[in-house]
C-alpha atoms as a PDB file:
ATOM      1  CA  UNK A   1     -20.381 -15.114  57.712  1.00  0.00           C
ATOM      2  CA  UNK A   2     -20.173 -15.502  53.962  1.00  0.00           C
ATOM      3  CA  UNK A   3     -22.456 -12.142  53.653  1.00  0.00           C
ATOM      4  CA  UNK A   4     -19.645 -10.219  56.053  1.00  0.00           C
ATOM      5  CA  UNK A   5     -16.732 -11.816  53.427  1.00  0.00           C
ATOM      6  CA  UNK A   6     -18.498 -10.475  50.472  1.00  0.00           C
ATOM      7  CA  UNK A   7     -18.902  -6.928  51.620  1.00  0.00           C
ATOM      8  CA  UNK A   8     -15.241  -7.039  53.169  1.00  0.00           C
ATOM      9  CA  UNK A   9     -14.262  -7.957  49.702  1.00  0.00           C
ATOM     10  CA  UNK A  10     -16.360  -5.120  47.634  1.00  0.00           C
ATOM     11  CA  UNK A  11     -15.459  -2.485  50.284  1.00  0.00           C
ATOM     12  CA  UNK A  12     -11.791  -3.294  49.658  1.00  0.00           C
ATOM     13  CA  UNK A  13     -11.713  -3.017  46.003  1.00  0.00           C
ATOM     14  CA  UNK A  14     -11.344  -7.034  45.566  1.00  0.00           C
ATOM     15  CA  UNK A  15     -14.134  -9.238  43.508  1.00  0.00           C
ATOM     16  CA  UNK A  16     -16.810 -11.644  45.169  1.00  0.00           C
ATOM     17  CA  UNK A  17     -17.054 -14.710  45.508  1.00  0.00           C
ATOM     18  CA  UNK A  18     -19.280 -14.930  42.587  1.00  0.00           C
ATOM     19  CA  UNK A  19     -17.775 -13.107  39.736  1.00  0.00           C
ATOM     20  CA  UNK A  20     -14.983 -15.999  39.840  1.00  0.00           C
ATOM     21  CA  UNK A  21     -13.620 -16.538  35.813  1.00  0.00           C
ATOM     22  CA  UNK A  22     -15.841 -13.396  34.732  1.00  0.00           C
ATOM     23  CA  UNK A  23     -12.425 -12.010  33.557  1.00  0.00           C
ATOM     24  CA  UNK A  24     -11.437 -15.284  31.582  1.00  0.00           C
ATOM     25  CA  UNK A  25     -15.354 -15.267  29.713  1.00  0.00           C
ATOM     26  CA  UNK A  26     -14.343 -11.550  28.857  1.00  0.00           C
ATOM     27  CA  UNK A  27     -11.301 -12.470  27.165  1.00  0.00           C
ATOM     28  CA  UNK A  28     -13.031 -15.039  25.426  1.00  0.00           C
ATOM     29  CA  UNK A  29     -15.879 -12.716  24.224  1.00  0.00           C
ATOM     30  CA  UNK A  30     -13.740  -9.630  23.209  1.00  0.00           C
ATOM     31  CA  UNK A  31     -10.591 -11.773  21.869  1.00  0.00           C
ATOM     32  CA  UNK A  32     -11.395 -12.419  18.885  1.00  0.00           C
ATOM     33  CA  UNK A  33     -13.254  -8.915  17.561  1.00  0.00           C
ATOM     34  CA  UNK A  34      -9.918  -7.423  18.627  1.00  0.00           C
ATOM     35  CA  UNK A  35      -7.278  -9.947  16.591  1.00  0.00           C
ATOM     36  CA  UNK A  36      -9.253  -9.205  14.034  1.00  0.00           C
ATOM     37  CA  UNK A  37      -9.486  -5.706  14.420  1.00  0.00           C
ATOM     38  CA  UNK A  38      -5.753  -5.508  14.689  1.00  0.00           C
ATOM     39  CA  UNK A  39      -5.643  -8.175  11.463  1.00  0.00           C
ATOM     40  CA  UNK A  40      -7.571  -4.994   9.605  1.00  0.00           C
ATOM     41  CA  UNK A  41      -5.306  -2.508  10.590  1.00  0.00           C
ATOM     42  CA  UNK A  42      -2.262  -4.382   9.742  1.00  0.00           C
ATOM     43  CA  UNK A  43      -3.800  -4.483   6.129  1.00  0.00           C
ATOM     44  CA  UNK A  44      -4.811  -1.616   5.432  1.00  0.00           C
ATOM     45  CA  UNK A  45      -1.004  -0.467   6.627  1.00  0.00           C
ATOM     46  CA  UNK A  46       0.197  -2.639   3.864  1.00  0.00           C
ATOM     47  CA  UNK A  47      -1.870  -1.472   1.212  1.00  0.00           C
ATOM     48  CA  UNK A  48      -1.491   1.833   2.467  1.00  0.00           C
ATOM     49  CA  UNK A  49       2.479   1.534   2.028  1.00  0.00           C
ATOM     50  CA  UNK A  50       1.960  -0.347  -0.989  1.00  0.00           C
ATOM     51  CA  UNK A  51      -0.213   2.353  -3.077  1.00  0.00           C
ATOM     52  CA  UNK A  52       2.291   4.502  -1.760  1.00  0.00           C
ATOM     53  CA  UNK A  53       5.119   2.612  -3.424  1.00  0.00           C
ATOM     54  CA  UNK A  54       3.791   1.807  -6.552  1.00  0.00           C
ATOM     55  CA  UNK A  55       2.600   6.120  -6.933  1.00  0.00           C
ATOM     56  CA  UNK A  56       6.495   6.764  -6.360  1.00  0.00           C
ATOM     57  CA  UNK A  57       7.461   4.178  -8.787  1.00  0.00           C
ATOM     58  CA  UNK A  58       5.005   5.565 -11.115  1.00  0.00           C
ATOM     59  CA  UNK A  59       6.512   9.097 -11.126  1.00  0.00           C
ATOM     60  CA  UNK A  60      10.017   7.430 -10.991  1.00  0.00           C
ATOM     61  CA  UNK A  61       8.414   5.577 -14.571  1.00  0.00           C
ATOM     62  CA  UNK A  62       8.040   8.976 -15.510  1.00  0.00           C
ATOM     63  CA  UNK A  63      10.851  11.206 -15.248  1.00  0.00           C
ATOM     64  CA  UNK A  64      13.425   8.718 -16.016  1.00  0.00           C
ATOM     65  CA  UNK A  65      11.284   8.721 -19.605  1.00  0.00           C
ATOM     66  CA  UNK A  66      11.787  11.914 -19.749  1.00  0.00           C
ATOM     67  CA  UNK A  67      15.448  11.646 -19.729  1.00  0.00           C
ATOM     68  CA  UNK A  68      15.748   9.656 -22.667  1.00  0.00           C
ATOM     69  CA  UNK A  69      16.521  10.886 -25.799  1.00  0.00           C
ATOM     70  CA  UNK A  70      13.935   8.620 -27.879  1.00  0.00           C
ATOM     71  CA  UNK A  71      10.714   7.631 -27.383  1.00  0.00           C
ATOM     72  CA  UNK A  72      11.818   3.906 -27.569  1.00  0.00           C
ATOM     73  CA  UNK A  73      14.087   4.303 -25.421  1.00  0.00           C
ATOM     74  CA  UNK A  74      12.125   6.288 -23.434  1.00  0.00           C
ATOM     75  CA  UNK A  75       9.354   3.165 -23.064  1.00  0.00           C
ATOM     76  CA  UNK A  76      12.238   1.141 -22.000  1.00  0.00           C
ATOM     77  CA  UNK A  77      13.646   3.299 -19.343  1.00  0.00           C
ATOM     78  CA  UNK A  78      10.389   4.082 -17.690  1.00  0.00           C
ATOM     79  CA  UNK A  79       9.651   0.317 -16.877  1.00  0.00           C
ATOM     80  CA  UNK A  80      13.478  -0.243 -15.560  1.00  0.00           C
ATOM     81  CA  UNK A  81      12.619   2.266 -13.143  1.00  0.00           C
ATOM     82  CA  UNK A  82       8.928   1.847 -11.853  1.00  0.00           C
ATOM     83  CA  UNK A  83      10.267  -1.950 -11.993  1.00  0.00           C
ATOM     84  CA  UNK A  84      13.200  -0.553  -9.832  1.00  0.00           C
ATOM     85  CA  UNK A  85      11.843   1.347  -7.768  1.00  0.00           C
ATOM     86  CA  UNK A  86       9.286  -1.238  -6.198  1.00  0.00           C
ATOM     87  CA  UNK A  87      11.881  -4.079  -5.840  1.00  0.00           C
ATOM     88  CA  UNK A  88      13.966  -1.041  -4.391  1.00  0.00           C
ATOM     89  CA  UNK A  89      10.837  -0.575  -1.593  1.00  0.00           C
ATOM     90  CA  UNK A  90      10.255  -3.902  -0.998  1.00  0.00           C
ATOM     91  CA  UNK A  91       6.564  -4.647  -2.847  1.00  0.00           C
ATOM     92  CA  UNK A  92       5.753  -7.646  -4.657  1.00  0.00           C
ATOM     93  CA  UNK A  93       3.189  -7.852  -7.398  1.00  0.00           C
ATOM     94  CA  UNK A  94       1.632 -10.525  -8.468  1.00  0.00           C
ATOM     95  CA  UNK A  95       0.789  -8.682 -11.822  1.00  0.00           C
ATOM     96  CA  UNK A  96       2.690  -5.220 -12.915  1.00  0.00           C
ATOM     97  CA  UNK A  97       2.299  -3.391 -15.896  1.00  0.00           C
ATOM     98  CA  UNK A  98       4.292  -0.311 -17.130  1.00  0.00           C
ATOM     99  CA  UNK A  99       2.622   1.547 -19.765  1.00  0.00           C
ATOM    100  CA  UNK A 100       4.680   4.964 -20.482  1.00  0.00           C
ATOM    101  CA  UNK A 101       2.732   7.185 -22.582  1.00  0.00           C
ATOM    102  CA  UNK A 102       5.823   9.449 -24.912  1.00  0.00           C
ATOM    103  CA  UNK A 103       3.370  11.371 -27.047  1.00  0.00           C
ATOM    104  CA  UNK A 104       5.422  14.426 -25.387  1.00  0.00           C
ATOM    105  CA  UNK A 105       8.435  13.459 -27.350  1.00  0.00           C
ATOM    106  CA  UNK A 106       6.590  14.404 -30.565  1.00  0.00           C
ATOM    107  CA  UNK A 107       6.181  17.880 -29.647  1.00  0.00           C
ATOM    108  CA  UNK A 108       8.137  20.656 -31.905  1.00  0.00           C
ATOM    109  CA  UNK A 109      11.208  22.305 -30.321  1.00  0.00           C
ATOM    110  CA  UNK A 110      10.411  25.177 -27.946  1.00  0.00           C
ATOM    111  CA  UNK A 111       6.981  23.673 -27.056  1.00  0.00           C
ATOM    112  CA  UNK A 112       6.707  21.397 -23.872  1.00  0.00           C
ATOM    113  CA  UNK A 113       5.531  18.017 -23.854  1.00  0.00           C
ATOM    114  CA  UNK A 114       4.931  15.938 -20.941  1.00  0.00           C
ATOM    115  CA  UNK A 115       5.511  11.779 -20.679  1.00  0.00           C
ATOM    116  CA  UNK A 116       3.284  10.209 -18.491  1.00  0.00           C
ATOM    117  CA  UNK A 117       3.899   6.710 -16.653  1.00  0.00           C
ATOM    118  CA  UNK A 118       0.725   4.541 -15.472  1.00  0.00           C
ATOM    119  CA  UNK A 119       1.613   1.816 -13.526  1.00  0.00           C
ATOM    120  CA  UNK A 120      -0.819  -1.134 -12.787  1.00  0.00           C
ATOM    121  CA  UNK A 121       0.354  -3.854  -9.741  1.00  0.00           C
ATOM    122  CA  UNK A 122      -1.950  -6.445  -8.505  1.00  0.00           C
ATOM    123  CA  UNK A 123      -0.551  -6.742  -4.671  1.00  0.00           C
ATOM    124  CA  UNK A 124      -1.296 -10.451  -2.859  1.00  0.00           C
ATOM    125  CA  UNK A 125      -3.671 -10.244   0.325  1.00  0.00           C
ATOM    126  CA  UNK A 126      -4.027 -13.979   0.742  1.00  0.00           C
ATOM    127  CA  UNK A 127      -1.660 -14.443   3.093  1.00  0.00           C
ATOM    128  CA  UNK A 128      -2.870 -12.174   5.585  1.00  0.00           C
ATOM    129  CA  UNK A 129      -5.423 -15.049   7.094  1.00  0.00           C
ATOM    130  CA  UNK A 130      -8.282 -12.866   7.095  1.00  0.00           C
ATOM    131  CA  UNK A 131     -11.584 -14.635   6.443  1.00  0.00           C
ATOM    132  CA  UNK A 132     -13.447 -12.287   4.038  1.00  0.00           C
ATOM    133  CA  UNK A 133     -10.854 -10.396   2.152  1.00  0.00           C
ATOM    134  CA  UNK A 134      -9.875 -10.711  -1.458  1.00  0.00           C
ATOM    135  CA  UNK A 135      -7.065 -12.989  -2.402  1.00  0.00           C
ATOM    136  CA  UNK A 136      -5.500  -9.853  -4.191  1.00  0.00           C
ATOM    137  CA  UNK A 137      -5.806  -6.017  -4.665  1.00  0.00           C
ATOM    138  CA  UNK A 138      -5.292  -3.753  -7.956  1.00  0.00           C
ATOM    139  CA  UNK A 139      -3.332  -0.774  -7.554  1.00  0.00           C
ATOM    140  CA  UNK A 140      -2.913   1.881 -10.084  1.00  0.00           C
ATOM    141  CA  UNK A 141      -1.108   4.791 -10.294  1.00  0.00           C
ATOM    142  CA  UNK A 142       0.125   7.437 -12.868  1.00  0.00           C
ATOM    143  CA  UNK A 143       2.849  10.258 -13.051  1.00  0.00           C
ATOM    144  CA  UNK A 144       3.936  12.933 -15.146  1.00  0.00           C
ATOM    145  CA  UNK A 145       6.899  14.627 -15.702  1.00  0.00           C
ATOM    146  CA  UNK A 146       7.679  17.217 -18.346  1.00  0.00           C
ATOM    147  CA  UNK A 147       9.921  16.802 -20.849  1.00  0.00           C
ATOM    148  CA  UNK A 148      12.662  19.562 -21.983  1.00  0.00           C
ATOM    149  CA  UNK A 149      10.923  22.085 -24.445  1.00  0.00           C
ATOM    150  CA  UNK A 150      14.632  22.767 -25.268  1.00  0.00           C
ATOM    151  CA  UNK A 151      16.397  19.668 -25.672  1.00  0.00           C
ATOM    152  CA  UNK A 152      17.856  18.817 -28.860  1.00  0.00           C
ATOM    153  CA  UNK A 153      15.598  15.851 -30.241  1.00  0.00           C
ATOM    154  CA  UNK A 154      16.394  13.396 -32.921  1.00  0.00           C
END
């Protein structure tokens, strides 16, 4: 009798009598490979968004420079807006650094110059709860922008 139930069973499409909680050991086995699968993909989206904030703050860095009319100024400006710009998209670093390079202020009227912005931020990966990865990531980036070659300079 049991034989007849377990062939009425596979001939319908249902499970035996003997693959009871098969499903359950499945989900136990490939459960945890796929959280952390998904753990890695949700990572590498935020770095991915990340490096692309902190590139678009870098360029922002840049061509605000370039609309100064000193170089000091110029320094000063850049970091307002790379610092701007990533508050602005949402990323928080642990370390930042601004460093605007305005050698192309120096350049003699007529000639163009170019000012470019390198921006260093150190983004936080500890609080993903990912056994394995690093507690943080650097990030660096750099723009450039050109500056006037016919803009009155001081």
């Amino acid at each position: 009798m049991r034989f007849i139930h377990l062939v009425r069973g596979r001939l319908r499409g249902g499970w035996s009598v003997s693959q009871r909680g098969s499903t359950t050991l499945e989900l136990a086995i490939w459960g945890v490979p796929m959280l952390l699968f998904i753990g890695l993909l949700v990572v590498g989206g935020r770095l991915a968004l990340a490096g692309n904030a902190v590139q678009s703050a870098a360029y922002a860095a840049a061509r605000e420079a370039t609309l100064a009319r000193t170089a000091a100024t110029a320094q000063s400006a850049g970091e307002n807006a790379a610092n701007f710009s990533l508050n602005s998209n949402g990323v928080t670093c642990i370390d930042r650094i601004v460093q605007v390079n305005t050698l192309g202020f120096n350049q003699a009227l007529g000639t163009t110059g170019t000012v470019e912005a390198t921006l260093t931020c150190r983004v936080n990966l500890s609080d993903s709860g990912l056994p394995g990865l690093p507690g943080s990531v650097e990030l660096e980036r750099s723009a450039s922008s050109p500056v006037d070659p016919y803009r009155q300079r001081p």
